[in-house]
Structures are given as C-alpha cells and as structure tokens.
N, C-alpha and C. Protein backbone atom coordinates (compact mmCIF):
# COMPACT_ATOMS: atom_id res chain seq x y z
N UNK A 1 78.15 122.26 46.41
CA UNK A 1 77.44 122.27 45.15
C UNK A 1 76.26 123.22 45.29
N UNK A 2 75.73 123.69 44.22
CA UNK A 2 74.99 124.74 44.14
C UNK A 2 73.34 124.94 43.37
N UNK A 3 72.41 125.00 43.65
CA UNK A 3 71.21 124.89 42.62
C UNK A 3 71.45 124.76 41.67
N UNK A 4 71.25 123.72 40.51
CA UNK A 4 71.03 124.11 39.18
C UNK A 4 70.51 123.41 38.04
N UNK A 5 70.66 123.24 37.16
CA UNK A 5 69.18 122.94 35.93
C UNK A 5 70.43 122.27 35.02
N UNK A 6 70.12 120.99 34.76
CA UNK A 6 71.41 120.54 33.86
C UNK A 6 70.40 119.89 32.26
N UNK A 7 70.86 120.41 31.20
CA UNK A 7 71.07 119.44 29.84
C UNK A 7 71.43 119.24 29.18
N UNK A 8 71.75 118.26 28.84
CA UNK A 8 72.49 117.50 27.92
C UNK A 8 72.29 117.64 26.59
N UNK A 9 73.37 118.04 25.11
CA UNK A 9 72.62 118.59 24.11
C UNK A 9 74.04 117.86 23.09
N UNK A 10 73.49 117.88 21.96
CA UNK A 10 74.51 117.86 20.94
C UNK A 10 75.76 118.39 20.88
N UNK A 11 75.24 119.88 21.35
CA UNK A 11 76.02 121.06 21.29
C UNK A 11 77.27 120.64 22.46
N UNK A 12 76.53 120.57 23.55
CA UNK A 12 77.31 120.29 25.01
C UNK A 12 76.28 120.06 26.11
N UNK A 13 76.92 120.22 27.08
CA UNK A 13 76.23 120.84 28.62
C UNK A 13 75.99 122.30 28.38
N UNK A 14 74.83 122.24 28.64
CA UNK A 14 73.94 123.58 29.25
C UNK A 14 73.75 123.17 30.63
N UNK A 15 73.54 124.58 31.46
CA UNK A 15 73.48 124.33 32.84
C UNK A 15 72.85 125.86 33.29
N UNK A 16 72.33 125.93 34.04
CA UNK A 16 71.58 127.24 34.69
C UNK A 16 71.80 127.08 36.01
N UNK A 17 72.92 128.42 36.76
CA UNK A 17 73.09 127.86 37.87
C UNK A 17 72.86 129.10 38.67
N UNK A 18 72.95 128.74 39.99
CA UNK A 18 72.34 129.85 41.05
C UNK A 18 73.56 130.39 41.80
N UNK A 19 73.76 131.49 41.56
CA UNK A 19 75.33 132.31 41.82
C UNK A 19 74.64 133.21 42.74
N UNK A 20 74.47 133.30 43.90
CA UNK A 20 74.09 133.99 44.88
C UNK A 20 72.31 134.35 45.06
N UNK A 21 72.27 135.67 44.61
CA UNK A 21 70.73 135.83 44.10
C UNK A 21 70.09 136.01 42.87
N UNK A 22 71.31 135.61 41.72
CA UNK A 22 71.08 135.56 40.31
C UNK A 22 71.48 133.96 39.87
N UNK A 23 71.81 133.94 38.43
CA UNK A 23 71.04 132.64 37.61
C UNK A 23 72.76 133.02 37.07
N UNK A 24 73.32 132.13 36.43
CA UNK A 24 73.93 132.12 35.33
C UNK A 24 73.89 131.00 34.38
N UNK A 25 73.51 131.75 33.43
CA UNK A 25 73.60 130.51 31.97
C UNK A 25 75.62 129.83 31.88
N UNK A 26 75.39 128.83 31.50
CA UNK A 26 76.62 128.51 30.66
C UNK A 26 76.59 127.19 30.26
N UNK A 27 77.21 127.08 28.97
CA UNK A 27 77.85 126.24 28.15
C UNK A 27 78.61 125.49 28.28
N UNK A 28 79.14 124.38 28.45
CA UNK A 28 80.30 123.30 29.27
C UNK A 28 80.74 124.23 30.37
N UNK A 29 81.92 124.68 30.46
CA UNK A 29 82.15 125.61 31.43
C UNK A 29 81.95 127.34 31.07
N UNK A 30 82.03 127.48 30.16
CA UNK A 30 82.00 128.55 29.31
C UNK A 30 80.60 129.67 30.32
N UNK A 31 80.86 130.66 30.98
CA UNK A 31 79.48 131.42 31.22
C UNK A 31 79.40 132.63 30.04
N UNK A 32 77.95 132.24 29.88
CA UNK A 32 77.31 132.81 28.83
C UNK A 32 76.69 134.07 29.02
N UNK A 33 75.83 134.11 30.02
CA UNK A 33 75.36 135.83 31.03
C UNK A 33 74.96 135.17 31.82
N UNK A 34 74.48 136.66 32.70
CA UNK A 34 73.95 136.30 34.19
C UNK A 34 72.14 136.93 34.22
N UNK A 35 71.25 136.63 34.86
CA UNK A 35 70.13 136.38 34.78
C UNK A 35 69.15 136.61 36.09
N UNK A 36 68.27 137.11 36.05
CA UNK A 36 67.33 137.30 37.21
C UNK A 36 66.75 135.87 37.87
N UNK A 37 66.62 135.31 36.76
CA UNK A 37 66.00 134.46 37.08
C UNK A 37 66.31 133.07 36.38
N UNK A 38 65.62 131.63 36.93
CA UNK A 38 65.97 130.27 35.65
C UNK A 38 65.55 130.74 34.24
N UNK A 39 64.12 131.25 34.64
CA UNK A 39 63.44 130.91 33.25
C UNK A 39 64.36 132.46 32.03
N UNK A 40 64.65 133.30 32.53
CA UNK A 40 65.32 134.09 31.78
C UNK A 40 66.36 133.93 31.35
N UNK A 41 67.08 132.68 32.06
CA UNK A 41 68.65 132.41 31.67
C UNK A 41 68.16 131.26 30.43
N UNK A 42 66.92 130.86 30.40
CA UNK A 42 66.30 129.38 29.51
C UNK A 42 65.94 130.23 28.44
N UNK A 43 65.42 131.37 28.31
CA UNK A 43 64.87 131.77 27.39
C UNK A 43 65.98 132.76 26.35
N UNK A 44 66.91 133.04 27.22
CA UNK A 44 68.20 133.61 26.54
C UNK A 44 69.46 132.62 25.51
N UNK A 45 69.40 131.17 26.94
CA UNK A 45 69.68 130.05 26.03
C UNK A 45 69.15 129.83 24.77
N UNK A 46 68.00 129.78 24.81
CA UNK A 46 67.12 129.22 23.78
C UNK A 46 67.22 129.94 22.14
N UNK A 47 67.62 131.16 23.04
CA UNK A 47 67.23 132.31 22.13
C UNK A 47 68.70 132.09 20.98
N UNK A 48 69.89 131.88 21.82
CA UNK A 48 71.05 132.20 21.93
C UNK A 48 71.53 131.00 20.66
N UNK A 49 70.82 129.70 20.83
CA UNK A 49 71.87 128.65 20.63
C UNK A 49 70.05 127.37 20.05
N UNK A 50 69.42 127.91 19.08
CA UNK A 50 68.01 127.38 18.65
C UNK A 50 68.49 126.29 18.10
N UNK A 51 69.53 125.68 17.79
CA UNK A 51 70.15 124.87 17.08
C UNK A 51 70.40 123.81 18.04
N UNK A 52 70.28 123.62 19.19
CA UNK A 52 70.46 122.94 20.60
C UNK A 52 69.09 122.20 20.77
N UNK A 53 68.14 122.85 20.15
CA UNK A 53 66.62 122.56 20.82
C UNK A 53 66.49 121.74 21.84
N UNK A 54 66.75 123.37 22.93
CA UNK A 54 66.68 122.99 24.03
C UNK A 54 65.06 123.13 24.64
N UNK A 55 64.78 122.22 25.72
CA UNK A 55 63.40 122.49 26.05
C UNK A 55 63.06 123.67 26.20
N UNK A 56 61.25 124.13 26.18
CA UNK A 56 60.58 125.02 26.52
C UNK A 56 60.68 125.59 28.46
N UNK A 57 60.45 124.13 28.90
CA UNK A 57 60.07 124.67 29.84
C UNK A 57 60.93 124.02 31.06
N UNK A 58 61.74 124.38 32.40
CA UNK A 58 62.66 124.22 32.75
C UNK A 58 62.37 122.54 33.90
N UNK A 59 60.81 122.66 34.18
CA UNK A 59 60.38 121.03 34.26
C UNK A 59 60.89 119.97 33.41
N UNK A 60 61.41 120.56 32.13
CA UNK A 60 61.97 119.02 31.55
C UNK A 60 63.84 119.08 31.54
N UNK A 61 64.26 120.43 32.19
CA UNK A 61 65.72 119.76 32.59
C UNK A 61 65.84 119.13 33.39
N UNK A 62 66.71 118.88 34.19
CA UNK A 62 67.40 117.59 35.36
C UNK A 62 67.31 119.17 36.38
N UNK A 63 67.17 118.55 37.52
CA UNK A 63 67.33 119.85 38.72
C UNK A 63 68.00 119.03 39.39
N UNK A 64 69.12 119.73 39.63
CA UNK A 64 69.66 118.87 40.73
C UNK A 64 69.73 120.05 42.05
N UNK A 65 69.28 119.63 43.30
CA UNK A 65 69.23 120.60 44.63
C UNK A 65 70.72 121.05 44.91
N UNK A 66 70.64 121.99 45.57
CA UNK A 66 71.79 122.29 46.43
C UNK A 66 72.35 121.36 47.34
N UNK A 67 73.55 121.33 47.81
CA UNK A 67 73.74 120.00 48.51
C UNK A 67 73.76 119.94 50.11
N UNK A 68 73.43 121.61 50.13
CA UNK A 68 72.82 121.68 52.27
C UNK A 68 71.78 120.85 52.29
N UNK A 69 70.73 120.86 51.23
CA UNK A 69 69.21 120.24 51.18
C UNK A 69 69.43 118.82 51.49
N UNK A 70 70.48 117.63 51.45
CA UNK A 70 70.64 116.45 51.27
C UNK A 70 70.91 116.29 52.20
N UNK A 71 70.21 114.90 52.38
CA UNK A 71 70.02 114.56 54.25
C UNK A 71 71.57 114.01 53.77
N UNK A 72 72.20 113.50 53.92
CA UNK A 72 73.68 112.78 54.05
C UNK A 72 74.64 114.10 53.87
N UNK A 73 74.32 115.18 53.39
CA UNK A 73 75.37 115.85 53.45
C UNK A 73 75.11 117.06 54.97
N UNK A 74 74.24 116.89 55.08
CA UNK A 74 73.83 117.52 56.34
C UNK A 74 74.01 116.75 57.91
N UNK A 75 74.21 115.24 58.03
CA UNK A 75 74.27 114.10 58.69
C UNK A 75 75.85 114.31 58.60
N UNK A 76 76.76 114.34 57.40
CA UNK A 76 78.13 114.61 57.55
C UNK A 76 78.63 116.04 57.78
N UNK A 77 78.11 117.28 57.91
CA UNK A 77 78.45 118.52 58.69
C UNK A 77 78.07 118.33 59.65
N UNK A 78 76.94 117.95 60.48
CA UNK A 78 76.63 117.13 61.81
C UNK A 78 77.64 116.66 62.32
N UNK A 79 78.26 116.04 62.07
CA UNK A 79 79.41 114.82 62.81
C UNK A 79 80.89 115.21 62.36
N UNK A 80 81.30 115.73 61.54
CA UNK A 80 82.39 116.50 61.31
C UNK A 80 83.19 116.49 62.36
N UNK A 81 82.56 117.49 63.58
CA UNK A 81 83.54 117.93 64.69
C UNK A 81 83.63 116.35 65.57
N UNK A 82 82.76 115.46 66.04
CA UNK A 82 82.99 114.59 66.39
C UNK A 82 84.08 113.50 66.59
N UNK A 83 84.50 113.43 67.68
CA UNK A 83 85.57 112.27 67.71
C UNK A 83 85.49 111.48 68.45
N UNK A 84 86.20 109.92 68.30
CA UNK A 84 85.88 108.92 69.12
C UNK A 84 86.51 109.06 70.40
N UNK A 85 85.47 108.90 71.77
CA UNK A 85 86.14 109.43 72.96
C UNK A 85 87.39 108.51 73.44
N UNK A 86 88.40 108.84 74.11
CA UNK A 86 89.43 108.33 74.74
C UNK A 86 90.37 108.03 72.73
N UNK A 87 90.14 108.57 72.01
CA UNK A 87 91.22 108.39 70.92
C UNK A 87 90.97 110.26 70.59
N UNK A 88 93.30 110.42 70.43
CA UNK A 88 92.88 111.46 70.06
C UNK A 88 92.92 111.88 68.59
N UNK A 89 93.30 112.71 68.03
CA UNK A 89 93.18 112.97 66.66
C UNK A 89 94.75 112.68 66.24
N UNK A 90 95.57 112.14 66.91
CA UNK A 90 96.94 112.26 66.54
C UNK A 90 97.46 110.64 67.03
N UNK A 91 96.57 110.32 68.13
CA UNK A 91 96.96 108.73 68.80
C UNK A 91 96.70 108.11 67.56
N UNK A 92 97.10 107.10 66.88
CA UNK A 92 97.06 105.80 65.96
C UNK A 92 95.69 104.87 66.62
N UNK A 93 95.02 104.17 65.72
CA UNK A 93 93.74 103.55 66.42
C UNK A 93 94.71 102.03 66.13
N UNK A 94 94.59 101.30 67.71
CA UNK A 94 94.76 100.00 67.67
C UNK A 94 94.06 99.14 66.97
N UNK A 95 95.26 98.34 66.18
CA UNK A 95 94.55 97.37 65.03
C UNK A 95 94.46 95.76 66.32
N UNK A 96 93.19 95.31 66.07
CA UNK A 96 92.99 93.80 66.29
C UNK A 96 92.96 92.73 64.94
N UNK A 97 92.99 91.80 65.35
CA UNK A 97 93.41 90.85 64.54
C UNK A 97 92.31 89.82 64.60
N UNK A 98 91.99 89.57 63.69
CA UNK A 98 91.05 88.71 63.89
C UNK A 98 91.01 87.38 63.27
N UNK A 99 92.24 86.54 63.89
CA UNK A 99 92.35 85.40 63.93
C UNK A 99 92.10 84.89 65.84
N UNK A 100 91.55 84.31 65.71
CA UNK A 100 91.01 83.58 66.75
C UNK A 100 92.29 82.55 67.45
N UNK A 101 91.66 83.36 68.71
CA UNK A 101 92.98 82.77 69.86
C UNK A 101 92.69 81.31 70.26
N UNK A 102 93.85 80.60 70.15
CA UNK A 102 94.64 78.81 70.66
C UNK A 102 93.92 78.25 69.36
N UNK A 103 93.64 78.94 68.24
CA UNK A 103 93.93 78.05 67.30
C UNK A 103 95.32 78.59 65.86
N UNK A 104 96.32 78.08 65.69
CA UNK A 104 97.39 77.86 64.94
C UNK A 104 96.95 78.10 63.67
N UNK A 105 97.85 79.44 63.12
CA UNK A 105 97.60 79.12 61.78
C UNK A 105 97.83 77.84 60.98
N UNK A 106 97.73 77.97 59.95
CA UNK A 106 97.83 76.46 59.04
C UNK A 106 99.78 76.54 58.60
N UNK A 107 99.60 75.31 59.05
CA UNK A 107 101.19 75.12 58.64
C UNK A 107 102.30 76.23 59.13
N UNK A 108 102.39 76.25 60.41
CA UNK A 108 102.67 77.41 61.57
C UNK A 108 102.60 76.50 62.80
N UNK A 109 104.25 75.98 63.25
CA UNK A 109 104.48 75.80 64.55
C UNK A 109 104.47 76.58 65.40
N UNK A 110 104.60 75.90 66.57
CA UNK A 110 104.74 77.02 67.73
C UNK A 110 106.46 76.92 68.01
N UNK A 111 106.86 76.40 67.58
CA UNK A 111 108.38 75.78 67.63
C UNK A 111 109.01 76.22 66.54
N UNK A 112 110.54 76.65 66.45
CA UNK A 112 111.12 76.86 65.30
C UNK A 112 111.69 76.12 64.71
C-alpha cells in the first residue's frame, strides 16, 4: 500500500496518491492527472469537481501512511524468512491431541 489522502464524497472516493515522486488525483478508480505535489492534486480536484465540496485543506482528509511505516507490517517482513527449527517447509507439523491421557472418552469402551 502506498501514501495517500482519502475522501469520501457524494460524488465518490477521491483519493490523492503517491506514485513514485509524484501525486495522482483520482476518482473511485478512475485517474484524473498526475501532480507535483498533494496540495496541487487538491487544488485541481477542487477546481475540477466544486460540486463535491471537497475540503480546503488536506489536514481534513483521512491520511492513511504507507504500509513499510507500520510496525506489524515491518515485524511481518522481519520474520517472513523464518522457520521453525527441526520442521521443514515440506515436513507436515505433528498434530497433538488434547484429550488427556487414562481418562476415557464418555461413552467409549476400551473393549469392543
């Protein structure tokens, strides 16, 4: 997932997103142009689609971070390569059972 500025509108989703070292505006999925910057892709929106009244200023969209920035998604590229020692990636992991030994299930001889 990737930087970007989400709101929610009558119209649709607007979204301002970060495509390398530029911005792109777009509309549900629809891209609208590409942009130097947030606030130029906000002000092109704005310009574009006044009928949306979308905010002024890009503090009142939703930001959601990139997802390297998130400790859990960084904790799971961490451990990725990891495997449990003495199991290999192809051995089956032994299932235990966890009914408790010398006592009989219910209504279960030991006799047939």
């Amino acid at each position: 997932m990737v930087s970007q500025y989400v709101f929610p509108s009558s119209r649709g989703l607007f979204r301002i997103v970060k495509h390398g070292h530029r911005w792109r505006s777009l509309l549900e999925a629809r891209e609208v142009a590409r942009h130097e910057s947030p606030e130029a892709a906000l002000v092109a929106l704005r310009e574009a689609w006044p009928q949306a009244r979308l905010p002024q200023a890009l503090s009142q969209w939703r930001y959601v971070a990139e997802a390297a920035s998130l400790p859990h998604v960084r904790l799971a590229r961490a451990t990725n390569g990891i495997r449990i020692i003495g199991i290999g990636p192809s051995q089956p992991r032994a299932r235990r059972s966890r009914r408790v030994w010398g006592r009989p299930s219910r209504d279960v001889t030991d006799h047939g």
